[in-house]
N, C-alpha and C. Protein backbone atom coordinates (compact mmCIF):
# COMPACT_ATOMS: atom_id res chain seq x y z
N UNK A 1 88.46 101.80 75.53
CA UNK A 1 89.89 101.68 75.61
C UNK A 1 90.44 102.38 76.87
N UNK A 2 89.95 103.52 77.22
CA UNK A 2 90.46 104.28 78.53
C UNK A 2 90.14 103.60 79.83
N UNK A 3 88.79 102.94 79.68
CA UNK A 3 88.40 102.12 81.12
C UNK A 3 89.31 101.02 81.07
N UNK A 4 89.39 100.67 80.13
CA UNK A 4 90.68 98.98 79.91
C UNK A 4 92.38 99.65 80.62
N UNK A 5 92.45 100.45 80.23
CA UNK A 5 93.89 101.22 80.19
C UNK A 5 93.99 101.63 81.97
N UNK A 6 92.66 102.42 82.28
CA UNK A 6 92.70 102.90 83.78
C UNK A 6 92.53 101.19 84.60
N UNK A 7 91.74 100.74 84.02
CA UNK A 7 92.15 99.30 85.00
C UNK A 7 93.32 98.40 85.38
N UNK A 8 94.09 99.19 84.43
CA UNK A 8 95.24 98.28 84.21
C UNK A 8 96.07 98.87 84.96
N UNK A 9 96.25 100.53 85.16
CA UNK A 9 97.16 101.42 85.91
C UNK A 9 97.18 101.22 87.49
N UNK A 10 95.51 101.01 87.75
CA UNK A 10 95.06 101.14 88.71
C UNK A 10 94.66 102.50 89.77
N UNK A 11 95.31 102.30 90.80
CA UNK A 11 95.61 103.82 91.42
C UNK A 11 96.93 104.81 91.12
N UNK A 12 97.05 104.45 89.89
CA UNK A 12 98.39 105.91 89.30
C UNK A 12 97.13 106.42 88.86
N UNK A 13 96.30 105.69 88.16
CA UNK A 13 95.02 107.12 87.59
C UNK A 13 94.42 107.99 88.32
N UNK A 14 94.61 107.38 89.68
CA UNK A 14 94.48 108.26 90.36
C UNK A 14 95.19 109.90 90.85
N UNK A 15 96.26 109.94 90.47
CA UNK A 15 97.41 110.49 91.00
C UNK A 15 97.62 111.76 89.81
N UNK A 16 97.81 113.01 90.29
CA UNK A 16 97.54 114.13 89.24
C UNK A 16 99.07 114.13 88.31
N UNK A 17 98.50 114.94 87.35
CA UNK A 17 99.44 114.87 86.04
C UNK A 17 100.02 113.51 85.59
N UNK A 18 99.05 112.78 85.44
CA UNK A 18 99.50 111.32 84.82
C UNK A 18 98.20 111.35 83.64
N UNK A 19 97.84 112.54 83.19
CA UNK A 19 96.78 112.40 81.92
C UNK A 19 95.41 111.71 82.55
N UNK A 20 95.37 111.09 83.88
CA UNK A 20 94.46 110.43 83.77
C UNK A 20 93.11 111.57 85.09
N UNK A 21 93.80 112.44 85.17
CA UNK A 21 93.24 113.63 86.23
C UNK A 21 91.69 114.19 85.63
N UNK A 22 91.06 114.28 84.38
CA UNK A 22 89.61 114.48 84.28
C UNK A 22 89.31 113.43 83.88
N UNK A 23 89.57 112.01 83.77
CA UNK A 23 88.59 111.21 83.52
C UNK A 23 87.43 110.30 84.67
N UNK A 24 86.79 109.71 83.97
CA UNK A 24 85.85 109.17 84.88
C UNK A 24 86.14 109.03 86.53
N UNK A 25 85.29 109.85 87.34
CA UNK A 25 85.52 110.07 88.85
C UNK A 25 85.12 108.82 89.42
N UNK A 26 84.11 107.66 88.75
CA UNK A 26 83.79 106.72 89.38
C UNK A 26 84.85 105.95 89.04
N UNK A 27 86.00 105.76 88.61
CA UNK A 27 86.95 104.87 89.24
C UNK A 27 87.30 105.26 90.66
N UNK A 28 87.43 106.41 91.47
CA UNK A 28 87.24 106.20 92.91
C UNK A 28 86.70 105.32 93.92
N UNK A 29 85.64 105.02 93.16
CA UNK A 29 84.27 104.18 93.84
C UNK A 29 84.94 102.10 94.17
N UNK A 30 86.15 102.42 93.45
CA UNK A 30 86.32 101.00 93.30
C UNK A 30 87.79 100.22 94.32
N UNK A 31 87.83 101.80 94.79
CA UNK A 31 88.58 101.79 95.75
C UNK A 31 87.69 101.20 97.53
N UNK A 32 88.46 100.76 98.12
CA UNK A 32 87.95 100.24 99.56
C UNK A 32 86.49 100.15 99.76
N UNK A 33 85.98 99.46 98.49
CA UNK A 33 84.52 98.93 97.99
C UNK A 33 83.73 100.26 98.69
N UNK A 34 84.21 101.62 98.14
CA UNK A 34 83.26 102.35 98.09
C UNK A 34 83.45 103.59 99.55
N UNK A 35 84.56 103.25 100.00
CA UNK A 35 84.46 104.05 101.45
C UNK A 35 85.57 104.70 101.09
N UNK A 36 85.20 105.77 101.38
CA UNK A 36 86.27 107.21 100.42
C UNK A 36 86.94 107.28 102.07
N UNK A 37 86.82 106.90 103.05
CA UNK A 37 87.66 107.22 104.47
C UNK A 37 89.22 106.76 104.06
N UNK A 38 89.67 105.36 103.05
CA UNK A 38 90.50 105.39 103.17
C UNK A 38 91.16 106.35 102.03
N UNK A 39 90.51 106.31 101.01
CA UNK A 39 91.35 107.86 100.61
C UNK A 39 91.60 108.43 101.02
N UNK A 40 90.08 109.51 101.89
CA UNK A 40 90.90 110.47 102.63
C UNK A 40 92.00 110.59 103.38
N UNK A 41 92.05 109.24 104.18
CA UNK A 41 93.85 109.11 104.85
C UNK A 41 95.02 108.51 104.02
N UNK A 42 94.92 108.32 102.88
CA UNK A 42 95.67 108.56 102.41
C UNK A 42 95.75 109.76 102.07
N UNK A 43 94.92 110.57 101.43
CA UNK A 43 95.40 112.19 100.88
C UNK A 43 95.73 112.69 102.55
N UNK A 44 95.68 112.76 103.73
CA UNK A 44 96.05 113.53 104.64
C UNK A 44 97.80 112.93 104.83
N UNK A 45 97.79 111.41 104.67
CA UNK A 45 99.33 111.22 105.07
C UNK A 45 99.86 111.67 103.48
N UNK A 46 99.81 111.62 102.46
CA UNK A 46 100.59 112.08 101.17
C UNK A 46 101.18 113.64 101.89
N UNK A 47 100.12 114.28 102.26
CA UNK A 47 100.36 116.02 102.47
C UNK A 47 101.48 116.03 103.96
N UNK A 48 101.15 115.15 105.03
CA UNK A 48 101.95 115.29 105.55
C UNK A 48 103.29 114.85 105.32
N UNK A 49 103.34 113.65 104.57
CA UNK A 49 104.74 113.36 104.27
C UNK A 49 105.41 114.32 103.16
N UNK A 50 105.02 114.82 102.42
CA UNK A 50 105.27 116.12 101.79
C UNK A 50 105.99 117.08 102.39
N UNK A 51 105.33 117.24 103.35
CA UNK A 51 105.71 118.81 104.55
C UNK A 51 106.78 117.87 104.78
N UNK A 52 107.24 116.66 105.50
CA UNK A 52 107.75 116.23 106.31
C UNK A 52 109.23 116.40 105.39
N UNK A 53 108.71 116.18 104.26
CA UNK A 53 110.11 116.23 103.24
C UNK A 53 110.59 117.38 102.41
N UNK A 54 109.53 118.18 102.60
CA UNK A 54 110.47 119.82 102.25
C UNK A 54 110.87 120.06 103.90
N UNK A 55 110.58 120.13 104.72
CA UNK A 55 111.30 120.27 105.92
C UNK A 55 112.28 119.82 106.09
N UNK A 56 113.00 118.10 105.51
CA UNK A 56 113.91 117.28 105.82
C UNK A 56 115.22 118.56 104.56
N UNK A 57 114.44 119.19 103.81
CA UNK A 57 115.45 119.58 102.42
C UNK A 57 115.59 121.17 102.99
N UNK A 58 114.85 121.17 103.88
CA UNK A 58 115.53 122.91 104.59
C UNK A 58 114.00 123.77 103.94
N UNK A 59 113.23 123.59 103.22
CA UNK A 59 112.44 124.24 102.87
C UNK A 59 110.97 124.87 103.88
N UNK A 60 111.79 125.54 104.91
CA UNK A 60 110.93 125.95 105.98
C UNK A 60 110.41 127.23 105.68
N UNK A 61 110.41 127.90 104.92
CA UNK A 61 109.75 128.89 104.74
C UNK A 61 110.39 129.56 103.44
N UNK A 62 109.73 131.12 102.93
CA UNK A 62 109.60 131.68 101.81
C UNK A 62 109.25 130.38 100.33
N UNK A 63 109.90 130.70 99.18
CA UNK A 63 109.60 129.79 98.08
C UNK A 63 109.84 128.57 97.95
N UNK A 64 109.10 127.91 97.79
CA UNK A 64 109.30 126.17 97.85
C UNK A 64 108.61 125.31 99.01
N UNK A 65 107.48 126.17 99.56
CA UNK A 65 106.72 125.54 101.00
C UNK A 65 105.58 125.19 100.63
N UNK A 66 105.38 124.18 101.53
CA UNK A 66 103.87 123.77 101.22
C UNK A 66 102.96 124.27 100.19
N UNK A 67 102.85 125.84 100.77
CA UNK A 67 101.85 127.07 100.89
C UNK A 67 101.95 127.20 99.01
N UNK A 68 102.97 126.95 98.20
CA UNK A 68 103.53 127.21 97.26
C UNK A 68 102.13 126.39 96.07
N UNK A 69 101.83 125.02 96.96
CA UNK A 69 101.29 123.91 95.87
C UNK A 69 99.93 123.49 96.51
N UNK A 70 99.56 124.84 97.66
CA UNK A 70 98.12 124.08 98.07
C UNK A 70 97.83 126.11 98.58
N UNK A 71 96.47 125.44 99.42
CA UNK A 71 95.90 126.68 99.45
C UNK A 71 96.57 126.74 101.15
N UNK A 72 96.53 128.25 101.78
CA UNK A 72 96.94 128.43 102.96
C UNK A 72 96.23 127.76 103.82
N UNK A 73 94.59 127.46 103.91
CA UNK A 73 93.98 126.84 104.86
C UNK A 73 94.58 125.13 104.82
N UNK A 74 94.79 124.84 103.37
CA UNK A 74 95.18 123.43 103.60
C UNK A 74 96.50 123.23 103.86
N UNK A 75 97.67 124.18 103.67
CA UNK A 75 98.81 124.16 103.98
C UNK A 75 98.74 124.07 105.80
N UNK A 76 97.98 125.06 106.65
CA UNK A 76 97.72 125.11 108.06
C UNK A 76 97.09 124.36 108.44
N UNK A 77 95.97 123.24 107.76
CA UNK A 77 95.42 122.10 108.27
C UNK A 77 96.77 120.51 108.37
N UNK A 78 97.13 120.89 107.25
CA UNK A 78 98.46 119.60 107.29
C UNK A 78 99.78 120.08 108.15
N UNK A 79 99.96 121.55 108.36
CA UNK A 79 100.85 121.84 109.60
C UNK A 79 100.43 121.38 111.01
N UNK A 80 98.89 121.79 110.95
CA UNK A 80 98.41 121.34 112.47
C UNK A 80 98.39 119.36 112.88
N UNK A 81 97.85 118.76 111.52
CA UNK A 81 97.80 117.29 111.95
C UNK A 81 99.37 116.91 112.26
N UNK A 82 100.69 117.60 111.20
CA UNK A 82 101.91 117.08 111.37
C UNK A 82 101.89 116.93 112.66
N UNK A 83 101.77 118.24 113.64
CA UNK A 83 102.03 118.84 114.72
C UNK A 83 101.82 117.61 115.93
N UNK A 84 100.24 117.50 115.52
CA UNK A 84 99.18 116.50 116.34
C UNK A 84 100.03 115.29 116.52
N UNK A 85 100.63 114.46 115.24
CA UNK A 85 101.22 113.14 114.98
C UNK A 85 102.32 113.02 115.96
N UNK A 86 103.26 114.21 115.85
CA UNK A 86 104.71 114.50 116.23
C UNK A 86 104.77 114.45 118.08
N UNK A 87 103.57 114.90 118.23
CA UNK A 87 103.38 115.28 119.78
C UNK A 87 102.66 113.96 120.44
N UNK A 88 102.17 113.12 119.67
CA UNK A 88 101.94 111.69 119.81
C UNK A 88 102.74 110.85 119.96
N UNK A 89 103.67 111.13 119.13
CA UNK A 89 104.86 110.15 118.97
C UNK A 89 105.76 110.69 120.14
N UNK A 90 105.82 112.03 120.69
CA UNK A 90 106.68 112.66 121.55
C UNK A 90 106.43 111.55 122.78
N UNK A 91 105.28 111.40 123.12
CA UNK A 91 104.34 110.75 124.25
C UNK A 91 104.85 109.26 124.21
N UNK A 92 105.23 108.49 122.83
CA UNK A 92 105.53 106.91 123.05
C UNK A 92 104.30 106.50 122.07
N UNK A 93 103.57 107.02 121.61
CA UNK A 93 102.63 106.00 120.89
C UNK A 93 103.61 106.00 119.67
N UNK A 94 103.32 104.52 119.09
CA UNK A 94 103.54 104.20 117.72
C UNK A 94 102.97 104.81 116.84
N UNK A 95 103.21 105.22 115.43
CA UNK A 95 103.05 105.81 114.67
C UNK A 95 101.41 105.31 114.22
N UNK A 96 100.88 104.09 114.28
CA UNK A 96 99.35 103.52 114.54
C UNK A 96 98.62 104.67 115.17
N UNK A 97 98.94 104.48 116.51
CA UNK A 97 98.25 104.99 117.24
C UNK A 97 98.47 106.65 117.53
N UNK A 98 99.27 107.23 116.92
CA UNK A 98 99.48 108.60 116.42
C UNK A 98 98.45 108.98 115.53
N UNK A 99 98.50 108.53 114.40
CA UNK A 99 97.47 108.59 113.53
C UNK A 99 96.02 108.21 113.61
N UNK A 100 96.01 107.36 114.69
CA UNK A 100 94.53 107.31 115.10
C UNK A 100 93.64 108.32 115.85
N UNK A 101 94.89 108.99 116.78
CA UNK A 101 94.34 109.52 117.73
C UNK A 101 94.52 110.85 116.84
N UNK A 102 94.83 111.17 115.46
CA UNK A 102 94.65 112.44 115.25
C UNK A 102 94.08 112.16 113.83
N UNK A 103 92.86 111.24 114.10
CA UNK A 103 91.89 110.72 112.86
C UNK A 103 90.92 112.07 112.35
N UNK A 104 90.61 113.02 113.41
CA UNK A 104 89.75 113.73 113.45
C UNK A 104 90.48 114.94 112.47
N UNK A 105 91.82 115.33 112.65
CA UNK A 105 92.34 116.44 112.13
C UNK A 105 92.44 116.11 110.55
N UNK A 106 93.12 114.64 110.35
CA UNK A 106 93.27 114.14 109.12
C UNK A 106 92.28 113.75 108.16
N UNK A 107 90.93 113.78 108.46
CA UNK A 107 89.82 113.65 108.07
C UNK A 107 89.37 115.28 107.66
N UNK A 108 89.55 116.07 108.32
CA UNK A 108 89.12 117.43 108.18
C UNK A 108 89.99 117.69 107.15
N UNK A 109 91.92 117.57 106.89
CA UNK A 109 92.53 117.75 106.26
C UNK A 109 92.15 117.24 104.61
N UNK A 110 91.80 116.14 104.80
CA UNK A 110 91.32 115.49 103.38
C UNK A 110 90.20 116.36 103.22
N UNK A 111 89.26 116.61 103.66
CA UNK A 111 87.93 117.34 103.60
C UNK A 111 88.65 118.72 102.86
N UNK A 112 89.52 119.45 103.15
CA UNK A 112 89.78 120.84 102.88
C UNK A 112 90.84 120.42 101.69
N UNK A 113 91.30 119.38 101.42
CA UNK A 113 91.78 119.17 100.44
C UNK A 113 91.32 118.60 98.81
N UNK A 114 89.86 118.13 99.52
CA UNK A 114 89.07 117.71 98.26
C UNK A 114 88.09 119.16 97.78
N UNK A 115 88.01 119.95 99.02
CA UNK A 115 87.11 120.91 98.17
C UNK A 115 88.41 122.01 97.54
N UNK A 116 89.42 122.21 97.59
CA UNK A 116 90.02 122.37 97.09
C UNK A 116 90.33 122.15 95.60
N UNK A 117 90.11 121.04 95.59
CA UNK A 117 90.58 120.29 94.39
C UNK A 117 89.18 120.41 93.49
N UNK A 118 88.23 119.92 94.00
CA UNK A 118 86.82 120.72 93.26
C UNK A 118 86.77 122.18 92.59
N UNK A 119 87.33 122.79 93.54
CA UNK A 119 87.19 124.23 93.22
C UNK A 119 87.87 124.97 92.15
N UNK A 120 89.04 123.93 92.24
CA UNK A 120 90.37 124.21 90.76
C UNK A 120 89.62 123.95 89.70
N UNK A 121 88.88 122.71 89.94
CA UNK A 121 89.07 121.56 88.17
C UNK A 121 86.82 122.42 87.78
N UNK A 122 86.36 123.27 89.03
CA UNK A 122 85.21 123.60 88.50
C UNK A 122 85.17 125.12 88.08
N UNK A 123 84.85 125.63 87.27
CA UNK A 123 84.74 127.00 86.46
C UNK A 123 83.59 127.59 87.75
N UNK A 124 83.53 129.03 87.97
CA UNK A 124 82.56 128.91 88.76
C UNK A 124 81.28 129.60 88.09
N UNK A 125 80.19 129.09 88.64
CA UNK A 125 79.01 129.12 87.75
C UNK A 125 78.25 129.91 88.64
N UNK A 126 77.90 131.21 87.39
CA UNK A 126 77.02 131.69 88.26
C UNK A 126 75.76 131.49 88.19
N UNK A 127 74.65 131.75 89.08
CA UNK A 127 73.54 131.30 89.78
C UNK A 127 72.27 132.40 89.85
N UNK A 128 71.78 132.61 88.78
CA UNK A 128 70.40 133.70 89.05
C UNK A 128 68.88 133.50 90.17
């Protein structure tokens, strides 16, 4: 019944606090026949458009920042790609080619955002 139900949602099961956050991880797999790259850019643009929108609401610093709902390294990895995008776009590239040319930061960003997310949902085990 849950695989019928997650097929049907699709990618909201993906998406945290929708109940569907510990179940089966291989519904990932069924995404972009198996190439987690486009996740990862999606999880790097979600985080930047995030920042982009507590910034638009005044939320530049103390309670209510980034820093509030992620860890500091990943809060400073999605400050630095914003940065990267913004200074792209300063230059004339289209927002395409912004994001391409700062594939490398946003890839690292997803990277520090999935072990992140490992690290929450795993108890840590110790190791004799």
């Amino acid at each position: 019944m849950t695989h019928r139900l997650r097929q049907e949602v699709g990618a909201y099961a993906l998406m945290a606090k929708t109940g569907f956050e510990h179940t089966d991880f291989l519904q990932c797999c069924k995404f972009a026949e198996g190439d987690s790259r486009v996740l990862m850019m999606k999880m790097a643009r979600d985080r930047v458009w995030r920042l982009a929108k507590m910034k638009t609401k005044g939320n530049t610093g103390g309670r209510g920042t980034l820093v509030d709902t992620t860890s500091k390294r990943e809060a400073s990895a999605t400050a630095s790609l914003a940065a990267q995008i913004q200074d792209a776009a300063a230059r004339g590239l289209s927002p395409t080619e912004a994001w391409d040319e700062a594939s490398e930061a946003a890839y690292l960003l997803a990277e520090i955002a999935i072990e992140d997310i490992v690290t929450t949902w795993l108890d840590p085990v110790a190791k004799l």
